[in-house]
Protein backbone atom coordinates (compact mmCIF):
# COMPACT_ATOMS: atom_id res chain seq x y z
CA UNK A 1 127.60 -48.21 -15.91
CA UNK A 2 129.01 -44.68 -15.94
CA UNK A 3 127.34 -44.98 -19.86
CA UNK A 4 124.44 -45.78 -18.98
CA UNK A 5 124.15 -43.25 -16.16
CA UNK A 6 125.11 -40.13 -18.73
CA UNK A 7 122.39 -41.69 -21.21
CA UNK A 8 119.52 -41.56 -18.25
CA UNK A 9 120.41 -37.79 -17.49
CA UNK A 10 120.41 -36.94 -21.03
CA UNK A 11 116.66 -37.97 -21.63
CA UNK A 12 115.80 -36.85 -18.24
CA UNK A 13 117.07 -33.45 -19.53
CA UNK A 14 115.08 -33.57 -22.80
CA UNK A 15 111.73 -34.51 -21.07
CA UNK A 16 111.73 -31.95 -18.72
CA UNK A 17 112.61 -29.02 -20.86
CA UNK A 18 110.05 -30.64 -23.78
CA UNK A 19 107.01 -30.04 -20.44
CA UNK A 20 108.79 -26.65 -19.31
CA UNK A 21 108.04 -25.37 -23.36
CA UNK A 22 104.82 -26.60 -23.16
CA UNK A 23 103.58 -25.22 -20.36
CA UNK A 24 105.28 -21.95 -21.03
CA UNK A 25 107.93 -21.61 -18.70
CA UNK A 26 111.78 -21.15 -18.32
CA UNK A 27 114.58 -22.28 -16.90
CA UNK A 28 113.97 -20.55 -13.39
CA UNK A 29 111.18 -21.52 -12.58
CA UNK A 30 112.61 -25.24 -11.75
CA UNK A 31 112.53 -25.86 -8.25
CA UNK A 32 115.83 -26.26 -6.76
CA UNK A 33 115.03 -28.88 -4.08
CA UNK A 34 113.88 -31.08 -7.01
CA UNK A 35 116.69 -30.80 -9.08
CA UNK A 36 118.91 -31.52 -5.95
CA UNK A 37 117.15 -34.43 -4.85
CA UNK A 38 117.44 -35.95 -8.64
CA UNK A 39 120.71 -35.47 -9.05
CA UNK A 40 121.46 -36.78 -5.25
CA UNK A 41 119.53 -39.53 -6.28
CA UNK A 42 121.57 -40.09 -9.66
CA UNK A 43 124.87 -40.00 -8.09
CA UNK A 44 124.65 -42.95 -5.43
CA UNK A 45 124.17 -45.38 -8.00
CA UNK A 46 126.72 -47.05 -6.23
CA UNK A 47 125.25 -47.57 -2.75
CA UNK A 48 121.99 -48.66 -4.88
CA UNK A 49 121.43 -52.27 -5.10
CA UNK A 50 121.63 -53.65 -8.66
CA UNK A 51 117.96 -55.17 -8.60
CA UNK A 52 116.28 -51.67 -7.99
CA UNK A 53 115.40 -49.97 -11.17
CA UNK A 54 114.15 -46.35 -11.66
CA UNK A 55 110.57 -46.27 -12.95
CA UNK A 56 110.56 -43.56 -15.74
CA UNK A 57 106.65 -43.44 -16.54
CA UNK A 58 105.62 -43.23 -12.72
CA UNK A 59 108.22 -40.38 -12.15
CA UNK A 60 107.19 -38.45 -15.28
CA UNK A 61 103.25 -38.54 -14.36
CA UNK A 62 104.61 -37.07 -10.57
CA UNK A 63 106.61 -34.57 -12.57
CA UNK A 64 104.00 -33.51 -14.53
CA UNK A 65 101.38 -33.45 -12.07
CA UNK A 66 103.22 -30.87 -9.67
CA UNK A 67 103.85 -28.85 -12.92
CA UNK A 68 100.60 -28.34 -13.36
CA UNK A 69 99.55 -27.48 -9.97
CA UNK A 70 102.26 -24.99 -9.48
CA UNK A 71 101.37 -23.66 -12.84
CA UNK A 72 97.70 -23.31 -11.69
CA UNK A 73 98.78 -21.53 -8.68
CA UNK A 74 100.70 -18.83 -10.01
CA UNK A 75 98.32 -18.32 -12.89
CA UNK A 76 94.60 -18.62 -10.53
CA UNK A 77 96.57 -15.71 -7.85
CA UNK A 78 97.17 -12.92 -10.22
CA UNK A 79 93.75 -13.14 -11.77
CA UNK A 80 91.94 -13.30 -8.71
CA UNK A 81 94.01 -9.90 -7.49
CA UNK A 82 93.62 -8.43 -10.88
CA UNK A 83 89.96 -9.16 -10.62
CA UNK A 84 89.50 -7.57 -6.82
CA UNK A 85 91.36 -4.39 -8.28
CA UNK A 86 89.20 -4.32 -11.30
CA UNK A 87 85.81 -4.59 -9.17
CA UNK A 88 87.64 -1.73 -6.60
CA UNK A 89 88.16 0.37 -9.54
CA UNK A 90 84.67 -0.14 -10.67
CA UNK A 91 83.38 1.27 -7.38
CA UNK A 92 85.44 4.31 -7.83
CA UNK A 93 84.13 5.00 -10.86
CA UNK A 94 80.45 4.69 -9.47
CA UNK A 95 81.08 6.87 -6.21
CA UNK A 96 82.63 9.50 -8.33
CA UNK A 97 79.56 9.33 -10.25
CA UNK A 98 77.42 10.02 -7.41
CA UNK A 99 75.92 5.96 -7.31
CA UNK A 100 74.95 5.15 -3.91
CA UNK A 101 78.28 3.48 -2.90
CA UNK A 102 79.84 3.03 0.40
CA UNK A 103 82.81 4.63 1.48
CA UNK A 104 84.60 0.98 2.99
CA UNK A 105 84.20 -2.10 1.84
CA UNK A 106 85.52 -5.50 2.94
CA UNK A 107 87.20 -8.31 0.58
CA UNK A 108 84.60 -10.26 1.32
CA UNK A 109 81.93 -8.09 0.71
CA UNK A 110 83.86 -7.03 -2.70
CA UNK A 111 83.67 -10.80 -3.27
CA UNK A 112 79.94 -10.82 -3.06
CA UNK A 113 79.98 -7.62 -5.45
CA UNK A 114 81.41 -9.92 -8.29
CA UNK A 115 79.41 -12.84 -7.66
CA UNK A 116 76.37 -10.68 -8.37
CA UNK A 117 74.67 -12.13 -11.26
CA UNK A 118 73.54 -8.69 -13.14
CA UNK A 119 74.18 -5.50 -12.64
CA UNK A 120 70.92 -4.46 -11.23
CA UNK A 121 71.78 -6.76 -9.07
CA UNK A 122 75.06 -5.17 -8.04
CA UNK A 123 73.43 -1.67 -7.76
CA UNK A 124 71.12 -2.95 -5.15
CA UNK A 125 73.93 -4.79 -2.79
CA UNK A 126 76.12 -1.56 -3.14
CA UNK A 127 72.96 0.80 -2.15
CA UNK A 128 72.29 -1.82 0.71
CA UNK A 129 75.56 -1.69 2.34
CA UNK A 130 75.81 2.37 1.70
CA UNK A 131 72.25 2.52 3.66
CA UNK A 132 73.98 0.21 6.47
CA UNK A 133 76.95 2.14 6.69
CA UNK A 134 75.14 5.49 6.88
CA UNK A 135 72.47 3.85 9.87
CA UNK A 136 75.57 3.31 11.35
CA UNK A 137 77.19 6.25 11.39
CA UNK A 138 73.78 7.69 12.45
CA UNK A 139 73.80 5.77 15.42
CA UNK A 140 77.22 6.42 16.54
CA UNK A 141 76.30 10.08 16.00
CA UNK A 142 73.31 9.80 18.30
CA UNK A 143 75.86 7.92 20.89
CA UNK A 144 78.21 10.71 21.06
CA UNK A 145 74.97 13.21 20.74
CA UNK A 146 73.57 11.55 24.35
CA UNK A 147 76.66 10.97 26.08
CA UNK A 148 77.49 14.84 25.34
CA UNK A 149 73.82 15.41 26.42
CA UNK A 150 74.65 13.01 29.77
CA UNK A 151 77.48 14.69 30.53
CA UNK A 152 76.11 18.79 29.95
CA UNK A 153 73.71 17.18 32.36
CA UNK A 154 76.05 16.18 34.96
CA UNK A 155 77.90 19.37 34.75
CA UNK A 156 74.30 21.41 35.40
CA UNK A 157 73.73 19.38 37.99
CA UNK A 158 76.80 19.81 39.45
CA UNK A 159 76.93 23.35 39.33
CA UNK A 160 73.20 23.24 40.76
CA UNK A 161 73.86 21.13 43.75
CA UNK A 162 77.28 24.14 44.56
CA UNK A 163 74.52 26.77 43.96
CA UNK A 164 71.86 24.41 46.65
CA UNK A 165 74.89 24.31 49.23
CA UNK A 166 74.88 28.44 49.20
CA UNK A 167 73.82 29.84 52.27
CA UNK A 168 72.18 32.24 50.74
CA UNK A 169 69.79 29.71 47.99
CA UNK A 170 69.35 27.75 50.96
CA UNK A 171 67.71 30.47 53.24
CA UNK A 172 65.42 31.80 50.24
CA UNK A 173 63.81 28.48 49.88
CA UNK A 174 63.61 27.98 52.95
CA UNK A 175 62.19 31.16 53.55
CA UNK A 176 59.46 30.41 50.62
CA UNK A 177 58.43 27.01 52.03
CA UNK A 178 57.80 28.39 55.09
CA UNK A 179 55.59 30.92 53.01
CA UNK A 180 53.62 28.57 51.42
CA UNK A 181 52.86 26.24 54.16
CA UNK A 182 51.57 29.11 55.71
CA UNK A 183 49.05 30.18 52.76
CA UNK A 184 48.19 26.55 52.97
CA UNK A 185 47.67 26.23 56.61
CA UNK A 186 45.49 29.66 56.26
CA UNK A 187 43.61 27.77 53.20
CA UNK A 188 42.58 24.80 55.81
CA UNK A 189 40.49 27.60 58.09
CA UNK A 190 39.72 30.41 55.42
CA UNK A 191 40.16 29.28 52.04
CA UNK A 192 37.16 28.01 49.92
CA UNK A 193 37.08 24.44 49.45
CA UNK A 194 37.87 22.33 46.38
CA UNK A 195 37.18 18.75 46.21
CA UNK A 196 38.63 15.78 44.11
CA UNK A 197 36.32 12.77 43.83
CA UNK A 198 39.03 9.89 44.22
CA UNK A 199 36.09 7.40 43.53
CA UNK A 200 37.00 6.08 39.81
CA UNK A 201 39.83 3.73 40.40
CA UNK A 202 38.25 0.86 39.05
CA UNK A 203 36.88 2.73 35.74
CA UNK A 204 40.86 3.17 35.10
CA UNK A 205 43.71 0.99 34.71
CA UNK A 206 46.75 1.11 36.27
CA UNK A 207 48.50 3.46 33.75
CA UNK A 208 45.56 5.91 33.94
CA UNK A 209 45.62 5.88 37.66
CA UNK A 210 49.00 7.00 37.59
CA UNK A 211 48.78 9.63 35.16
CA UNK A 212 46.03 10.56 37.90
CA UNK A 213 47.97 11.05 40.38
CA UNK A 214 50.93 12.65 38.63
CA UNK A 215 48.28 15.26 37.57
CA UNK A 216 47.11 15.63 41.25
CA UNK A 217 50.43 16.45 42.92
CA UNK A 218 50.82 18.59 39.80
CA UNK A 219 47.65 20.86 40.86
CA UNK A 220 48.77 20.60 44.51
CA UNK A 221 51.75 22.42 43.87
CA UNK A 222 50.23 25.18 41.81
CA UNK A 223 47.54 25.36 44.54
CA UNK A 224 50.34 25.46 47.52
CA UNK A 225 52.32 28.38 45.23
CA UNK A 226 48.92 30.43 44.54
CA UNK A 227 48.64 34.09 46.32
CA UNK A 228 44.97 32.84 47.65
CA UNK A 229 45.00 28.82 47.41
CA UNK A 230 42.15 26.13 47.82
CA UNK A 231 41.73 23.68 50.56
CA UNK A 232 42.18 20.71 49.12
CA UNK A 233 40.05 17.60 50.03
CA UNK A 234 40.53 14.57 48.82
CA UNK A 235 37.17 12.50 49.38
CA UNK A 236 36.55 8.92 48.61
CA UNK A 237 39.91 8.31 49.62
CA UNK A 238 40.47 4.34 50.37
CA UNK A 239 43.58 3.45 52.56
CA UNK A 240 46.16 1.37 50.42
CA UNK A 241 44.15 1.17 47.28
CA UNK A 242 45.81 2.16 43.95
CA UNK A 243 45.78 6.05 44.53
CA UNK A 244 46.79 5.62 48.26
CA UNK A 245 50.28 3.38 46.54
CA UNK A 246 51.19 6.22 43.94
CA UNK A 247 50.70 9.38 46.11
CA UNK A 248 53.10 7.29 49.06
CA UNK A 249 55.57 6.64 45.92
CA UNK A 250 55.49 10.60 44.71
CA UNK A 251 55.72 12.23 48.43
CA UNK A 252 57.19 9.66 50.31
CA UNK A 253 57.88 11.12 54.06
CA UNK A 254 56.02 13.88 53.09
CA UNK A 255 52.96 12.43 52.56
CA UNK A 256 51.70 12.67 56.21
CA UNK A 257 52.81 16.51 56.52
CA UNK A 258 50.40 17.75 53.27
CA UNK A 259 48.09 20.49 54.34
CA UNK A 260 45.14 19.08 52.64
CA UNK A 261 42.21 16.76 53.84
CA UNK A 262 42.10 13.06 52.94
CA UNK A 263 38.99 11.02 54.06
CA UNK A 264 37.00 8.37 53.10
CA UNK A 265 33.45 10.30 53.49
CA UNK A 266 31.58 11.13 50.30
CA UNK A 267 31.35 15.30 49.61
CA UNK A 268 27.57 14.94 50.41
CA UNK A 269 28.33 13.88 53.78
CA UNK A 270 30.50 16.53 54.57
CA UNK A 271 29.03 19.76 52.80
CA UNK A 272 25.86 20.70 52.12
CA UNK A 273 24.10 19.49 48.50
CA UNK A 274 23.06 23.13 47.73
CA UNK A 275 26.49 24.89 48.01
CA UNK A 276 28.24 21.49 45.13
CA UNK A 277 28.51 22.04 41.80
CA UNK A 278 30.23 18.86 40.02
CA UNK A 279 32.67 20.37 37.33
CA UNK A 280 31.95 17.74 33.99
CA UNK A 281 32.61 18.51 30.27
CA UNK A 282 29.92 16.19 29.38
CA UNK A 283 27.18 18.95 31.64
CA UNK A 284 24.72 20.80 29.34
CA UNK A 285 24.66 23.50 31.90
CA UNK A 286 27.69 26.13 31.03
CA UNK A 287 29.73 28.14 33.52
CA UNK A 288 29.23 32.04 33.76
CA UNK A 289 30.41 33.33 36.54
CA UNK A 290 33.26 31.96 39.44
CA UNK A 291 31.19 31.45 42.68
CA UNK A 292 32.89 32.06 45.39
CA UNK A 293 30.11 30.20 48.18
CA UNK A 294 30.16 27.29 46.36
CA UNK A 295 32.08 24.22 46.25
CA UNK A 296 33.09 22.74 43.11
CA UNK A 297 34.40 19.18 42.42
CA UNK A 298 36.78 17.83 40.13
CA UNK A 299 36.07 13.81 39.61
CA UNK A 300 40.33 12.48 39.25
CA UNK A 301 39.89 10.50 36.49
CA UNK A 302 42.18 10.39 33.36
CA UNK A 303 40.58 8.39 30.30
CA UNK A 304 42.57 7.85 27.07
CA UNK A 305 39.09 6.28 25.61
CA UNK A 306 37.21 9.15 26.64
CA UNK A 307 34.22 7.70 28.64
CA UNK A 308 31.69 9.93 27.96
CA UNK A 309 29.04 10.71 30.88
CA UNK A 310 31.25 9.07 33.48
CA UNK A 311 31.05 11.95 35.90
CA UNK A 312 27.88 13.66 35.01
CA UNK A 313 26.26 10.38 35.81
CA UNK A 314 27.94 10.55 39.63
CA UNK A 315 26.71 13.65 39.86
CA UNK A 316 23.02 12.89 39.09
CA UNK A 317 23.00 9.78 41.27
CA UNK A 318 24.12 11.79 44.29
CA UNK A 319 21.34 14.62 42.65
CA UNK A 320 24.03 17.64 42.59
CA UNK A 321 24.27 20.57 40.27
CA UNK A 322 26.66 20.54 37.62
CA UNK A 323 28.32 22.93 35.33
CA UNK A 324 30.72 23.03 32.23
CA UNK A 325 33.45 25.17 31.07
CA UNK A 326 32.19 28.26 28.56
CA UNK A 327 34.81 26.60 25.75
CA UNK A 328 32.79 26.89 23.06
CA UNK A 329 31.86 30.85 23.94
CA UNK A 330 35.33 31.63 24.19
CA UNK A 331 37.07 29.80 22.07
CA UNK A 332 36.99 28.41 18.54
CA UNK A 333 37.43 24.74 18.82
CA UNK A 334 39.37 23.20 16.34
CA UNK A 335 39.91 19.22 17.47
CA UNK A 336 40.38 16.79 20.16
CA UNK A 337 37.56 16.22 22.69
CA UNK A 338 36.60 19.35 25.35
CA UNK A 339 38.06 17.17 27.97
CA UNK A 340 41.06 19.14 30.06
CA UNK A 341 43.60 17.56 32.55
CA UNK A 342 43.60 18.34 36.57
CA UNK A 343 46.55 20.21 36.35
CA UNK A 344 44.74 22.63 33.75
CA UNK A 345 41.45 22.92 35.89
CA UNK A 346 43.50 24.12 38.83
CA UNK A 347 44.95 26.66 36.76
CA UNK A 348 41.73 27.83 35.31
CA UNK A 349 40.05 27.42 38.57
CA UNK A 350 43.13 30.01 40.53
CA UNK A 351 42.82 32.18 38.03
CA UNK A 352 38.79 32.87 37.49
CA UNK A 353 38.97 32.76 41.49
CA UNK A 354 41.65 35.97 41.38
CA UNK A 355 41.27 38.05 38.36
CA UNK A 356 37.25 36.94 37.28
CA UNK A 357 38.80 37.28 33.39
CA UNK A 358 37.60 33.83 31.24
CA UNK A 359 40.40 35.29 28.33
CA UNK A 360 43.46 34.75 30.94
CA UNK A 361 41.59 31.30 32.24
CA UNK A 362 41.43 29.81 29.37
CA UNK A 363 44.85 30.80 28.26
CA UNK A 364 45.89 27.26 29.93
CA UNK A 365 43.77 25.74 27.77
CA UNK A 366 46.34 23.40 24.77
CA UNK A 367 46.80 25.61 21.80
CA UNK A 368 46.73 22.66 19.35
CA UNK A 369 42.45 22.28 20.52
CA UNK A 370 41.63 25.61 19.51
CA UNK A 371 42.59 28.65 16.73
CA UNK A 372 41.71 31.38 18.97
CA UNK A 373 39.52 33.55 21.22
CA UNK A 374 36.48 34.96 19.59
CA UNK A 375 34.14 37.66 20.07
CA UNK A 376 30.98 36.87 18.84
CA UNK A 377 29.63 33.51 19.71
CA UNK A 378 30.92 30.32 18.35
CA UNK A 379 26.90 29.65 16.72
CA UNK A 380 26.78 32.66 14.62
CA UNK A 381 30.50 32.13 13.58
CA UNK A 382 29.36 28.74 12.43
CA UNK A 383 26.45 30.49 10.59
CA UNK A 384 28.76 32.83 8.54
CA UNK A 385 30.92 29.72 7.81
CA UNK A 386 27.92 27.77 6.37
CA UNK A 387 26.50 30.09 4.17
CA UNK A 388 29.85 31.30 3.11
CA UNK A 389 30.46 27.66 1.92
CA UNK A 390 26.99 27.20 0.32
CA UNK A 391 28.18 30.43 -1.99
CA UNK A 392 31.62 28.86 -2.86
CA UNK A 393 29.27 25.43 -3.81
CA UNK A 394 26.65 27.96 -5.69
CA UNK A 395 23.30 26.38 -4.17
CA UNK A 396 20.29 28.54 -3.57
CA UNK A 397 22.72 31.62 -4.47
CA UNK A 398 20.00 34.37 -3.93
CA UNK A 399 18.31 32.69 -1.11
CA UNK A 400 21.55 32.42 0.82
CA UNK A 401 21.99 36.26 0.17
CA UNK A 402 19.00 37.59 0.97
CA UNK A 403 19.38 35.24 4.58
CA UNK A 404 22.76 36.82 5.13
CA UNK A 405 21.12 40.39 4.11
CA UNK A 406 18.84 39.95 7.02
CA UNK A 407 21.10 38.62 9.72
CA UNK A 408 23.77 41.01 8.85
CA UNK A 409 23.99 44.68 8.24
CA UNK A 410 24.55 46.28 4.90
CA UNK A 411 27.85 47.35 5.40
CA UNK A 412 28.76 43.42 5.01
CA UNK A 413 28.49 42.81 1.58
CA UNK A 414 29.47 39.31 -0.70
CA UNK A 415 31.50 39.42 -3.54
């Protein structure tokens, strides 16, 4: 028996070292637990029954079967590092060379890298994750960039509401409050009247209604600050319609203490037809002169289609005059329609109605509608401009000259 035993270890020995040189390995690479449990098993041969036998084919195909997957393993681990440390060196390479790479990249994403199937292909996953990476550091940017912005704002507002709490801040605008109402109050028994025609809500929608009425308590401020204000009459004035709703959300309590006049009459039944004048870009009638016995009307409508003839047609229904702004005479009207806001016309309006002077007027007017104040008028401007271009095309050359000779002086010569 003990024979027999020594002959089964001895081919055991030779088969395993015959697989261990043909995979490529050595000695130490055995597992121990194995070589334990074989030999445990070899050496209680005695408490083994004599009918079991030991099945050499079926133990070599186990044997050789977890040789090969533990071979596999330790082969498949260091190529698949060696690989991920190629690719990371790859992307060095490419951000050094100024490639669009980004500055972190996950395993997985490095995974997707090498599973690209060209390296076009490559390029354009690398510059989509370096465009990612950059939105988001934009965005974080813009984060800290408004919560530094939030808090600057808290801090003025801080140091705003101390400055509010100062007897002496508190006293001043107290003082000029009481100032104004009193110019207003005056305005109600003196002043010369200026009306707003609050009879367009339903050519607006909601929107335009409230950039209406934004624009409204815009001018009623500048009017209540003015050195000689207007009194203010709001006419055509429904209770809780649309305009009624946003002036009660913009003055709340203070709604009911305006010095101004809200009523539901029309303007004809209140002043005389002869003393209106209905103020309307689309009027072929131009503005001279500020008159100071009549009573001009504003219609409070804002229009982001521009509804031409809106107003002028009120106006002719109810058979009043009506004038337009000298824009054209005064200024040299680039783009954009000649249509103004309410906030604008009360500016215009306080200022022809102190100093007389269009130039200072019509400095309220948006810079981006017009280059400049002119001298001449706008028509023979346009003249020059023509002719000038007719030259550059070269048609009718001596006819355009002698033209210009006679609508110009000599000293004005073409080149």
């Amino acid at each position: 028996m003990q024979s027999a035993n020594m002959l089964l270890r001895k081919i055991i020995r030779s088969s395993v070292l015959s697989l261990a040189a043909q995979h490529g390995m050595k000695k130490d690479l055995f597992p121990l637990s194995r070589t334990l449990s074989l030999s445990l098993c070899l050496k209680q041969d005695k408490s083994c029954e004599p009918s079991e036998k030991l099945d050499l084919d079926e133990w070599k195909k186990v044997m050789k079967s977890g040789l090969q997957e533990e071979v596999s393993e330790t082969v498949s681990e260091p190529k698949e590092l060696s690989s991920l440390a190629a690719a990371r060196e790859t992307l060095e390479m490419w951000r050094l060379a100024g490639r669009a790479v980004p500055e972190n990249i996950s395993e997985e994403q490095l995974k997707a890298f090498m599973e690209c199937p060209s390296k076009s292909a490559k390029k354009k996953y690398l510059r989509y994750l370096h465009l990612r990476e950059l939105h988001k550091k934009n965005d974080k940017r813009k984060m800290n960039e408004k919560r530094e912005r939030r808090l600057e704002a808290q801090d003025q507002a801080s140091k705003t509401d101390e400055t509010k709490k100062s007897p002496f801040v508190c006293l001043w605008s107290s003082t000029m409050d009481k100032a104004y109402n009193w110019r207003a109050a005056q305005s109600m028994i003196f002043g010369q009247p200026l009306v707003f025609d609050m009879s367009y809500e339903k050519e607006m929608s909601v929107r335009e209604v409230t950039n209406t009425v934004r624009q409204i308590v815009m001018s009623e401020s500048c009017n209540r600050r003015s050195v000689d204000p207007f009194h203010i009459h709001f006419c055509n004035f429904k209770d809780d319609s649309l305009y009624h709703r946003e002036f009660i959300k913009h003055y709340k309590e203070a709604w009911g203490k305006l010095l101004i006049t809200v009523t539901d009459q029309c303007y004809t039944e209140i002043f005389p037809k002869d003393k209106l004048i209905y103020l309307t870009a689309d009027s072929p009638k131009v503005m001279k002169t500020f008159d100071h016995d009549k009573i001009y009307i504003v219609g409070s409508m804002v229009d982001k289609s521009i509804k031409t003839g809106v107003s002028l047609a009120q106006a002719k229904r109810l058979g009043l005059e009506t004038a337009a702004l000298p824009l054209e005479k005064y200024l040299l009207w680039s783009t954009g329609a000649k249509n103004l806001t309410l906030d604008q016309m009360m500016h215009i309006l306080l200022t022809l109605k102190d100093t007389a002077d269009w130039k200072k007027a019509l400095e309220f007017v948006p810079k981006r509608k017009y280059c400049g104040f002119v001298n001449k008028p706008v028509k023979e401007l346009k003249k020059t401009l023509d002719l000038i271009n007719t030259l550059k095309l070269g048609k009718g050359r001596e006819e355009v000259e002698k033209q210009f000779a006679k609508n110009y002086p000599k000293k004005y010569k073409l080149k």
